[in-house]
N, C-alpha and C. Protein backbone atom coordinates (compact mmCIF):
# COMPACT_ATOMS: atom_id res chain seq x y z
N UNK A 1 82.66 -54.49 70.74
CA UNK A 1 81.45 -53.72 70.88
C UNK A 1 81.58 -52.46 70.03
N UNK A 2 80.51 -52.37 69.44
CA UNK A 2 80.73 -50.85 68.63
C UNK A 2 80.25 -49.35 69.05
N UNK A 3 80.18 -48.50 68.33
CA UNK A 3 79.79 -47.36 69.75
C UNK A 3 79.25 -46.51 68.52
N UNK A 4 78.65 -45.39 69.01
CA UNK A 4 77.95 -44.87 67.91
C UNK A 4 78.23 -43.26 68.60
N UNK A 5 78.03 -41.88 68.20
CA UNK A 5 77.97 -40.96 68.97
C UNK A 5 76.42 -40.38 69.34
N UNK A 6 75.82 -39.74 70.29
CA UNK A 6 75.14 -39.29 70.38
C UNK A 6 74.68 -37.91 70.13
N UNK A 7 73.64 -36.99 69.89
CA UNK A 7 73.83 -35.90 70.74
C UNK A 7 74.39 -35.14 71.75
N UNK A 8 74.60 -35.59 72.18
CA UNK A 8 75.21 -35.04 73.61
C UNK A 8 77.03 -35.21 73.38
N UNK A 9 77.74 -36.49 72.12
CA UNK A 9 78.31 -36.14 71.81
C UNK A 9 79.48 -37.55 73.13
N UNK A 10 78.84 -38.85 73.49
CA UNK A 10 79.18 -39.14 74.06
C UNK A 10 78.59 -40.59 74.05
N UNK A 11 79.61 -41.56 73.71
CA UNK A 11 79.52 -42.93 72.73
C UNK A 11 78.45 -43.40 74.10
N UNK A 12 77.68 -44.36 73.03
CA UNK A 12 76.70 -45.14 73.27
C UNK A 12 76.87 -46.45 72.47
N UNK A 13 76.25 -47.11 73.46
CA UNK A 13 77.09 -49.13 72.80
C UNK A 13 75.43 -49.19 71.76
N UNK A 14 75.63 -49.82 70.59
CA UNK A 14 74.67 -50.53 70.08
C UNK A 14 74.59 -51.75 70.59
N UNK A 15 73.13 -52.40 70.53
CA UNK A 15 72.86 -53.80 71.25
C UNK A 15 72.58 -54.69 69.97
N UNK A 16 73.42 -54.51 68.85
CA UNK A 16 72.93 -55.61 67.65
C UNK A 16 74.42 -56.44 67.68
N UNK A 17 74.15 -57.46 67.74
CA UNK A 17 75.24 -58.40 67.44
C UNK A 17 76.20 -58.46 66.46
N UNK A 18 77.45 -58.91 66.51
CA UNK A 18 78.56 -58.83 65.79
C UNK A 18 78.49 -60.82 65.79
N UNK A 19 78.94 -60.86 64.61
CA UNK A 19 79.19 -61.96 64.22
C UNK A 19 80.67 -62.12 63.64
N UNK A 20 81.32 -63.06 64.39
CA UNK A 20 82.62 -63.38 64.07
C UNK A 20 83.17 -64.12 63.02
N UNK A 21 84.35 -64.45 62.62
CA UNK A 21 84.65 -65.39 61.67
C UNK A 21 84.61 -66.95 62.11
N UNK A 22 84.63 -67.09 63.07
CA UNK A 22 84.33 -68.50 63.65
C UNK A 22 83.18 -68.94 63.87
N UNK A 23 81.76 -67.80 63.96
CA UNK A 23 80.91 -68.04 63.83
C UNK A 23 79.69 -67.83 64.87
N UNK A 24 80.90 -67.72 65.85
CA UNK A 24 80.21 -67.13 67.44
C UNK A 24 79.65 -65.75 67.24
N UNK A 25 79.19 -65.21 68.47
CA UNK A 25 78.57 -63.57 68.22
C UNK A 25 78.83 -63.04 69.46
N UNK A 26 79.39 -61.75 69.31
CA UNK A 26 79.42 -61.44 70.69
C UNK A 26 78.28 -60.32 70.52
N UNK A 27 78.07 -60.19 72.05
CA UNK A 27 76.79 -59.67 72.90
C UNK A 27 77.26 -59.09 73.98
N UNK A 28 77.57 -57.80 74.18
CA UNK A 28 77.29 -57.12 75.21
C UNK A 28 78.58 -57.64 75.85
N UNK A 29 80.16 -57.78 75.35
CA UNK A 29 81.42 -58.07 75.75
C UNK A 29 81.25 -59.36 75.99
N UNK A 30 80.42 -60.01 75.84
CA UNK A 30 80.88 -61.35 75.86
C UNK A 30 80.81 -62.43 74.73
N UNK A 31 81.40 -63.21 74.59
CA UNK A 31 81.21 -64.74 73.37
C UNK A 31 79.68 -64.91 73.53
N UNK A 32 79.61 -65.73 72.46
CA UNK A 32 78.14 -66.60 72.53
C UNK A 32 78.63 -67.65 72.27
N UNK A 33 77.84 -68.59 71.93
CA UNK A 33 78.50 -70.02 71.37
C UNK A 33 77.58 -69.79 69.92
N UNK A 34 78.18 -70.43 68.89
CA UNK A 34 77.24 -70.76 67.24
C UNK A 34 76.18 -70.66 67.91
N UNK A 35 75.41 -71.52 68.65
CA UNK A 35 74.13 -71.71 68.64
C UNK A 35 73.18 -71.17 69.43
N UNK A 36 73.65 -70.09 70.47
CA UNK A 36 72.75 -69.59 70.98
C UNK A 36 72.90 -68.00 70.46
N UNK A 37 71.62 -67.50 70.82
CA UNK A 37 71.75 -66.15 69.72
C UNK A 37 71.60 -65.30 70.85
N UNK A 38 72.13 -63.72 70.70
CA UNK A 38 71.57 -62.84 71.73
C UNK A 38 70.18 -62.78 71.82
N UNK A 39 70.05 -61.66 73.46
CA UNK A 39 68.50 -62.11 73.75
C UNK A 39 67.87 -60.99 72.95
N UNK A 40 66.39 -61.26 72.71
CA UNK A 40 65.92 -60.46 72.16
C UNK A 40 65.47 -59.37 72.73
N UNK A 41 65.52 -57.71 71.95
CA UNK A 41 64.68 -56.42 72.86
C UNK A 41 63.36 -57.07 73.13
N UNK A 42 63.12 -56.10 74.19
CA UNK A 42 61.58 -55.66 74.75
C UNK A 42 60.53 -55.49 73.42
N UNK A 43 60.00 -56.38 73.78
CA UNK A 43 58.65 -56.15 72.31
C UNK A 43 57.94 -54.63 72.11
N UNK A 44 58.09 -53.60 73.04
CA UNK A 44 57.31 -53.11 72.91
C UNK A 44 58.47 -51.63 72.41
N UNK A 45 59.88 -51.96 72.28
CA UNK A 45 61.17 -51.44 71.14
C UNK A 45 61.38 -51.65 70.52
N UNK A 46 60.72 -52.40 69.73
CA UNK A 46 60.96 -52.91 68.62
C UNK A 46 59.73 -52.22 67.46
N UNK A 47 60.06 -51.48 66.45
CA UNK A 47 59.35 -50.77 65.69
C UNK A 47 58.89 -51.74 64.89
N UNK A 48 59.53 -52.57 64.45
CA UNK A 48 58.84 -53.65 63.34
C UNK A 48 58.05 -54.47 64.12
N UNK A 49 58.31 -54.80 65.28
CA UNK A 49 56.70 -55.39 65.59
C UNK A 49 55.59 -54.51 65.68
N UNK A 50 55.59 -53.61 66.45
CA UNK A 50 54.26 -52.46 66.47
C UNK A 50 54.17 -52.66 65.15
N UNK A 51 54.63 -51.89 63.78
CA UNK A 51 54.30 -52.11 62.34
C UNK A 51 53.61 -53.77 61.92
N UNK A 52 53.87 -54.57 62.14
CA UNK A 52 53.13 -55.91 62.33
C UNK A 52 52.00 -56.22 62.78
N UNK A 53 51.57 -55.35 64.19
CA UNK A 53 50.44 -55.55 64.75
C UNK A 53 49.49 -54.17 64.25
N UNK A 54 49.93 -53.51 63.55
CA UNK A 54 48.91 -52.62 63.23
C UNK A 54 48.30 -52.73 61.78
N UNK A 55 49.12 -53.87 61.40
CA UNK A 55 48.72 -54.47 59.97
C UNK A 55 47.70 -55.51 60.59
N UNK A 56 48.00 -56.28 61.40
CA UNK A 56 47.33 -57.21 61.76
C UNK A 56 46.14 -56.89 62.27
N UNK A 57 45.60 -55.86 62.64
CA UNK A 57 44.20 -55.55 63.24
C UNK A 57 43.47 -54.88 62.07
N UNK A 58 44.21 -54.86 61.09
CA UNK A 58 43.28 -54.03 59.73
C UNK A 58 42.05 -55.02 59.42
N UNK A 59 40.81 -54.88 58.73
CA UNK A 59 40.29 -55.47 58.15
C UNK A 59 41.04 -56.40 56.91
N UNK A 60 40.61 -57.82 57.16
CA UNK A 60 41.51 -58.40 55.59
C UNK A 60 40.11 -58.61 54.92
N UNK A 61 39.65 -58.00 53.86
CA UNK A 61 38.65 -58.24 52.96
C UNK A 61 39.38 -59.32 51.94
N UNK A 62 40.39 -59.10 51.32
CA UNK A 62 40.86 -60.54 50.32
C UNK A 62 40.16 -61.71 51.18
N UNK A 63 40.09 -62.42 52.09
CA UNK A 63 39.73 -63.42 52.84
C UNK A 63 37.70 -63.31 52.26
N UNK A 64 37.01 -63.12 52.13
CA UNK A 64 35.67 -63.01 51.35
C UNK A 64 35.53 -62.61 50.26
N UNK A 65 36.62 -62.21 49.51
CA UNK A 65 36.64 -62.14 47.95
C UNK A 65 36.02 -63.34 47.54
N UNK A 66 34.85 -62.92 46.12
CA UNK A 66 34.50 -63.94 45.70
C UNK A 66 35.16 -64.75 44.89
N UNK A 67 36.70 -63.47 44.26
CA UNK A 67 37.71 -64.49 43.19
C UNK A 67 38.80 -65.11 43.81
N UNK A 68 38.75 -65.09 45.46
CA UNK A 68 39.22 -66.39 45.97
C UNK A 68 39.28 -67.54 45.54
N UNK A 69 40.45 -67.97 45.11
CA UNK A 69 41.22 -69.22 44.73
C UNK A 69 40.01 -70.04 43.50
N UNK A 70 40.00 -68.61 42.74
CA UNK A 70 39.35 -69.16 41.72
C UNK A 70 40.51 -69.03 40.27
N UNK A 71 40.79 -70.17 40.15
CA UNK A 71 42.42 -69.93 39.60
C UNK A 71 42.12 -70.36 37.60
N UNK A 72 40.76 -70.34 37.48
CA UNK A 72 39.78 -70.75 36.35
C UNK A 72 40.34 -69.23 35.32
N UNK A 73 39.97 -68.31 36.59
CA UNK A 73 39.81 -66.94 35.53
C UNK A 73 41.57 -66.34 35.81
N UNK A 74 41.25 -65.69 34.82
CA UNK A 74 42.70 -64.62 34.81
C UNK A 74 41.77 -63.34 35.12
N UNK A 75 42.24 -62.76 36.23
CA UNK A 75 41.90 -61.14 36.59
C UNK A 75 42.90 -60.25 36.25
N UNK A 76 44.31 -60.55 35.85
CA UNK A 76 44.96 -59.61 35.06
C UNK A 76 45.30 -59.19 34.05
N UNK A 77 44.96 -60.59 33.13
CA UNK A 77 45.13 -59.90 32.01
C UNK A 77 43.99 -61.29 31.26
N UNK A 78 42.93 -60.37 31.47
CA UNK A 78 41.74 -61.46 30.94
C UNK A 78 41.76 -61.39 29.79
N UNK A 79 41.02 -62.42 28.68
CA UNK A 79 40.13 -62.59 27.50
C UNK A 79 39.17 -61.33 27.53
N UNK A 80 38.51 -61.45 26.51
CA UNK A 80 37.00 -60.57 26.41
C UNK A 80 36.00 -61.47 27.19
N UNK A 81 36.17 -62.44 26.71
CA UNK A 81 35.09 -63.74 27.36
C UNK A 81 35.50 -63.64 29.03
N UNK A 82 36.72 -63.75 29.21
CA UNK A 82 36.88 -64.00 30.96
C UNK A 82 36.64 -62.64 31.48
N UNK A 83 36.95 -61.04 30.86
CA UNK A 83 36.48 -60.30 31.32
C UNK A 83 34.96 -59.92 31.93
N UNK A 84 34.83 -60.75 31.06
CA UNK A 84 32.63 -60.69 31.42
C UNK A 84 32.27 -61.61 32.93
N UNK A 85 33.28 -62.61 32.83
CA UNK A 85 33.03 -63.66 33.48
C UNK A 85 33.33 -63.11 35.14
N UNK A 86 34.61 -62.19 34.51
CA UNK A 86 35.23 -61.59 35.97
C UNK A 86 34.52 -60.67 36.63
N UNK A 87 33.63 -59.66 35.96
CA UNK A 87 32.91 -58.48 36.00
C UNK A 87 31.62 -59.02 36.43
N UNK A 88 31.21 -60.11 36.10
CA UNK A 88 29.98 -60.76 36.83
C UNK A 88 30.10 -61.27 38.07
N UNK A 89 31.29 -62.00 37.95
CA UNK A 89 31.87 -62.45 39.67
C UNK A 89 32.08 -61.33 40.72
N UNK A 90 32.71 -59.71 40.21
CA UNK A 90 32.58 -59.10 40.97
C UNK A 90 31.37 -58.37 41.64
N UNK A 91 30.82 -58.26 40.48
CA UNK A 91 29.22 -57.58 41.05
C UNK A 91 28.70 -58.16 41.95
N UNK A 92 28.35 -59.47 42.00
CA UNK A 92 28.03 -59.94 42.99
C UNK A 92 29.19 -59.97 44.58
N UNK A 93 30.40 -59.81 44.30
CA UNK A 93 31.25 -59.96 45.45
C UNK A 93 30.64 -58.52 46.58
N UNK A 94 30.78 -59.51 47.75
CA UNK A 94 30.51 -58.47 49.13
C UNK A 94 31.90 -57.34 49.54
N UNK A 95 32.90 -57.40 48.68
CA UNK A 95 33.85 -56.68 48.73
C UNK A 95 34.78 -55.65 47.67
N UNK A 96 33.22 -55.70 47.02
CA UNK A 96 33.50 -54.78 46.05
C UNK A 96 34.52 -53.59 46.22
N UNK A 97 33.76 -52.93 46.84
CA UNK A 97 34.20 -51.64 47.41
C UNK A 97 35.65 -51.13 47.65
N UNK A 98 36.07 -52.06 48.91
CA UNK A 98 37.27 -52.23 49.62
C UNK A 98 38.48 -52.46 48.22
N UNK A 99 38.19 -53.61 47.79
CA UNK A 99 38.91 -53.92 46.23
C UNK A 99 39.30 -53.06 45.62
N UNK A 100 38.07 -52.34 45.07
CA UNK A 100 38.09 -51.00 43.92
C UNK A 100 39.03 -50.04 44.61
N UNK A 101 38.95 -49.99 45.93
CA UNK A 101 39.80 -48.87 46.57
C UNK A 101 41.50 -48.98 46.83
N UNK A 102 41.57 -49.79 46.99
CA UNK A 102 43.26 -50.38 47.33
C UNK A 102 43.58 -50.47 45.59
N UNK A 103 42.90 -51.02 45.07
CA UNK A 103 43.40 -50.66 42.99
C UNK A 103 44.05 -49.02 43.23
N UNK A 104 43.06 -48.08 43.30
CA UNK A 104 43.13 -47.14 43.19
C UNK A 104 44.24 -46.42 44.02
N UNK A 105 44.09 -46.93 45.48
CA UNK A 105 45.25 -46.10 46.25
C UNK A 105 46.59 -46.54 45.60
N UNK A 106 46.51 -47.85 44.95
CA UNK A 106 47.97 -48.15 44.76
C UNK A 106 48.19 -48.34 43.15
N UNK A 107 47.34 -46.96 42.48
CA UNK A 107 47.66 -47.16 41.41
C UNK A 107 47.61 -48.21 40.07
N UNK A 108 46.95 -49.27 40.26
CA UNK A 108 47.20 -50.24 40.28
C UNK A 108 46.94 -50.45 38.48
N UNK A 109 47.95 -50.44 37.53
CA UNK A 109 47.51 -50.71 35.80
C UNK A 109 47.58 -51.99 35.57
N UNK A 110 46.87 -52.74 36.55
CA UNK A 110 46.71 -54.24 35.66
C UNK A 110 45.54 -55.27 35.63
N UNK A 111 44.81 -55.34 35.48
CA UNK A 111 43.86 -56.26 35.96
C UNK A 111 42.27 -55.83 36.20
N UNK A 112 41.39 -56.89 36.52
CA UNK A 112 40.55 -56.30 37.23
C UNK A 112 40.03 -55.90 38.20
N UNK A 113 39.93 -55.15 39.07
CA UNK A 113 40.08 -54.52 40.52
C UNK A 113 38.16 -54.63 40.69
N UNK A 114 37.80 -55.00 41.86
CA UNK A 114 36.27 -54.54 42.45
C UNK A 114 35.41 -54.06 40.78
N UNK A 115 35.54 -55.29 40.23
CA UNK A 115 34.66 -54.82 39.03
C UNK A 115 35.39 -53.51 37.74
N UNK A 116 36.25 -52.90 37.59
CA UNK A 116 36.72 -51.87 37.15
C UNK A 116 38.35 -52.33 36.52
N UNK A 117 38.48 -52.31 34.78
CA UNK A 117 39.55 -52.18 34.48
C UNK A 117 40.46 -51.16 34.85
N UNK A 118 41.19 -50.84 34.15
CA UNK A 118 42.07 -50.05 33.92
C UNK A 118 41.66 -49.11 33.33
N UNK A 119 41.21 -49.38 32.79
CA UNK A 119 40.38 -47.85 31.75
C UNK A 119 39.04 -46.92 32.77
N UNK A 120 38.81 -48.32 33.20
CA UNK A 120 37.95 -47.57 34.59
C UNK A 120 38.11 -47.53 35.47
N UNK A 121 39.08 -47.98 35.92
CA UNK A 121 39.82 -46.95 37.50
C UNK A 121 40.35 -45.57 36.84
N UNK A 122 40.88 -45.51 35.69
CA UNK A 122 41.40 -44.32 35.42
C UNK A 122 40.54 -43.20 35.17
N UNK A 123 39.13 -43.34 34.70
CA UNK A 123 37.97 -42.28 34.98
C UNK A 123 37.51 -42.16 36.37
N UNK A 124 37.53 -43.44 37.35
CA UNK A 124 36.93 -43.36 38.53
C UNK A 124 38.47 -42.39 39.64
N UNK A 125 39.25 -42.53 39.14
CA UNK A 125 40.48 -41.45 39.80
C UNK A 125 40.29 -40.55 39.73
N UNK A 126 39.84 -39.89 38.30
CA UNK A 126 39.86 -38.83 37.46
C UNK A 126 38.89 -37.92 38.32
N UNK A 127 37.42 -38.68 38.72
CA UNK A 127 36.55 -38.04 38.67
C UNK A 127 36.34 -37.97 40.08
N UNK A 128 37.33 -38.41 40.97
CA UNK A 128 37.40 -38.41 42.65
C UNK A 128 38.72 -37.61 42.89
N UNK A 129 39.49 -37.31 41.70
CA UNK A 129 40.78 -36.65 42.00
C UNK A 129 41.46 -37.04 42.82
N UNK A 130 41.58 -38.02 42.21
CA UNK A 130 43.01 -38.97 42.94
C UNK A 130 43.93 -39.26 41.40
N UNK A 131 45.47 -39.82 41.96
CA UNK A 131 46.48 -40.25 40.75
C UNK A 131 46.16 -41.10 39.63
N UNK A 132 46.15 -40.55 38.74
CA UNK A 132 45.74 -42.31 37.88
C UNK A 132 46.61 -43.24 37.75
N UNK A 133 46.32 -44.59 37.25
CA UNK A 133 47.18 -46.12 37.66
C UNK A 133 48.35 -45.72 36.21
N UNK A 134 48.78 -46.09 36.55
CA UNK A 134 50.45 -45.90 35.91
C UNK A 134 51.20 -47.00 36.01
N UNK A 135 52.20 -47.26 35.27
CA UNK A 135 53.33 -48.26 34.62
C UNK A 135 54.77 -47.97 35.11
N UNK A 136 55.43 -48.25 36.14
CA UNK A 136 56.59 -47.69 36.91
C UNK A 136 57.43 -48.36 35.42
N UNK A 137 58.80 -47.98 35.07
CA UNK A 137 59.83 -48.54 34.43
C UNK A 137 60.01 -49.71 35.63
N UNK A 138 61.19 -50.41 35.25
CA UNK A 138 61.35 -51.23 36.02
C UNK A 138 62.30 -50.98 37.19
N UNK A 139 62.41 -51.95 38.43
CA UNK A 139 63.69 -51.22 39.49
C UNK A 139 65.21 -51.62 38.63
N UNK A 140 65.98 -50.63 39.06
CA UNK A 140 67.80 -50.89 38.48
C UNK A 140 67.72 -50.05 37.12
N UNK A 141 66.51 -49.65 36.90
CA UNK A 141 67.03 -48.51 35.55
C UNK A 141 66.87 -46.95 35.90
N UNK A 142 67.92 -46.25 35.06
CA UNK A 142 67.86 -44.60 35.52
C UNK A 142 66.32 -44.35 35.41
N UNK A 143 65.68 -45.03 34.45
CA UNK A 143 64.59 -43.78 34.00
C UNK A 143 63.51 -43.66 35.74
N UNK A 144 63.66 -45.24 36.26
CA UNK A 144 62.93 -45.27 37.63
C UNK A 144 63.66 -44.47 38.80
N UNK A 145 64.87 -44.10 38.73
CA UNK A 145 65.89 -42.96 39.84
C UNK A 145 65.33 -41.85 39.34
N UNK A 146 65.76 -41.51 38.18
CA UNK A 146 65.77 -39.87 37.75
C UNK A 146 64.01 -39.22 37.27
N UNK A 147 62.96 -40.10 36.87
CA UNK A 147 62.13 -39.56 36.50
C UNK A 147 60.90 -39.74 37.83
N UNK A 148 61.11 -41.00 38.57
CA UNK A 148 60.15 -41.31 39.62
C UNK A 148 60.88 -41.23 40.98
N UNK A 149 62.19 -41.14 41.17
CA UNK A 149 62.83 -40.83 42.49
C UNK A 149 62.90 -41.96 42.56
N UNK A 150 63.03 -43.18 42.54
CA UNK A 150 63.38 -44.51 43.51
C UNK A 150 64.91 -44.76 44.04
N UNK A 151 64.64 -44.33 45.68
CA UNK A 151 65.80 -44.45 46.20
C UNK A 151 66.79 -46.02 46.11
N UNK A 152 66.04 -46.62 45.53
CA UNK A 152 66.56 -48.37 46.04
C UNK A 152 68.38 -48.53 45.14
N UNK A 153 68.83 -49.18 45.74
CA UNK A 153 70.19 -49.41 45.66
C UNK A 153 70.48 -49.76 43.90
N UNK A 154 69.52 -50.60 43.19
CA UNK A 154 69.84 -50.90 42.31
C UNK A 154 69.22 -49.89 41.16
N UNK A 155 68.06 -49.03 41.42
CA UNK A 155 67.75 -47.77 40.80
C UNK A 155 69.70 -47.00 40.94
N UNK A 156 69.90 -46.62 42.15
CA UNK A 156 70.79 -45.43 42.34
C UNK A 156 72.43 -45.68 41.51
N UNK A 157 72.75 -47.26 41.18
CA UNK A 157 73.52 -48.05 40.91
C UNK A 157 73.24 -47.60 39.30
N UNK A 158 72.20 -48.28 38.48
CA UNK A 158 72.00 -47.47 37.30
C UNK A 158 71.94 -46.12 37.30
N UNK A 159 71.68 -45.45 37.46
CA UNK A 159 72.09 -44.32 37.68
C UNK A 159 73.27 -43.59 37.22
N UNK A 160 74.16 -44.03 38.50
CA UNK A 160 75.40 -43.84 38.62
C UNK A 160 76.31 -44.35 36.74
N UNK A 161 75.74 -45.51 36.56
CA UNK A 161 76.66 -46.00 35.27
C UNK A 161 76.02 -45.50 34.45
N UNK A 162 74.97 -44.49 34.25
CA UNK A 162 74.15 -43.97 32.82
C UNK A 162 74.72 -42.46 33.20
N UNK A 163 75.19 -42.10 34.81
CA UNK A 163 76.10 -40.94 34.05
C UNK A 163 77.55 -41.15 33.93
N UNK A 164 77.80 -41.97 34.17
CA UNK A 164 79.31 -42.21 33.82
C UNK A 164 79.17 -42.27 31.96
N UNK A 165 78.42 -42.93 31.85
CA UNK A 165 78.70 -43.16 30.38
C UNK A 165 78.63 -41.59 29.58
N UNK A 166 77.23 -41.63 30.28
CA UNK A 166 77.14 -39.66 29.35
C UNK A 166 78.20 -39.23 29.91
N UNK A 167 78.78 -38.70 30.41
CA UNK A 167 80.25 -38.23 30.65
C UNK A 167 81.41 -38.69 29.65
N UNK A 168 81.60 -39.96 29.67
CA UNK A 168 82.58 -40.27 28.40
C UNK A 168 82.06 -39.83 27.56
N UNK A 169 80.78 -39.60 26.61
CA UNK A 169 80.54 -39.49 25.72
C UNK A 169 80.46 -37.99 25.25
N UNK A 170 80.36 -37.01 26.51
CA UNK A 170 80.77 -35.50 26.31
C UNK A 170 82.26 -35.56 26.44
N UNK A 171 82.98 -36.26 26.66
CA UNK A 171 84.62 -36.26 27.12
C UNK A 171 84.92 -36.34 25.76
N UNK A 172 84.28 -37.43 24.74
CA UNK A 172 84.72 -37.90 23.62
C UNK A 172 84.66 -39.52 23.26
N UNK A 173 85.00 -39.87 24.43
CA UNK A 173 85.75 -40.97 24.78
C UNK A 173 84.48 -42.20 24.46
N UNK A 174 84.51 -43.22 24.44
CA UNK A 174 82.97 -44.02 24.17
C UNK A 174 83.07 -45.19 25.11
């Protein structure tokens, strides 16, 4: 069993399972067998379910999109011809709106969003003062750690080896 310290400065057991080399798990000082698993928390301690069910009561507008499983057009990186085609399909869509807005909250530089490229989400940001849609580098390179903050393991990993190198290279060394 593992123990963790508290506040107060006075071990407390974690209730997540240990898995052995044989394959069993123990739970709460005792074996399990392979195949039965510890029991699960109280649903209502568990943070990732609440986060689940509060996704789940959102409105899903994708579900009445009119470019539902219309797999004819490209909406991200259209023709001139499919752009027209796409921009007509949206006008008429009952979910215009909702669309255009999630582009926008999430930045979004690709495609066509609720009727609106890229070129026009980036005036329609502009002129509501919100971020405009932007091009992240990719994850695992410095420029996404050091210029955009991305905490993720393989950002912080590059990182780490782009200053090691600049370091040899002020050392002398290559």
């Amino acid at each position: 069993m593992r123990s963790v310290r508290n506040d107060a400065s006075r071990p407390r057991r974690l209730l997540t399972p240990r898995i052995t080399a044989a394959g069993a798990s123990h739970h709460l000082g005792r074996l399990l067998p392979h195949n039965q698993s510890p029991p699960r928390p109280p649903r209502h301690d568990c943070a990732l379910r609440r986060e689940v069910l509060v996704q789940d009561n959102r409105p899903n507008w994708r579900r009445a999109a009119a470019c539902r499983g219309r797999v004819d057009l490209d909406f991200i990186e259209p023709s001139p011809d499919e752009a027209v085609e796409c921009r007509t399909l949206c006008s008429s869509c009952s979910v215009r709106e909702p669309c255009l807005r999630e582009a926008l909250r999430n930045r979004e530089p690709w495609g066509i969003w609720g009727g609106a490229d890229a070129i026009d989400r980036e005036l329609v940001a502009m002129s509501e003062g919100l971020p405009a849609p932007r091009i992240l580098p990719p994850h695992g390179t410095n420029t996404r750690y050091a210029k955009h903050r991305c905490p993720c393991d393989a950002c912080r990993q590059a990182h780490r080896i782009h200053e090691r190198r600049r370091r040899r290279r002020q050392e002398g060394r290559t």
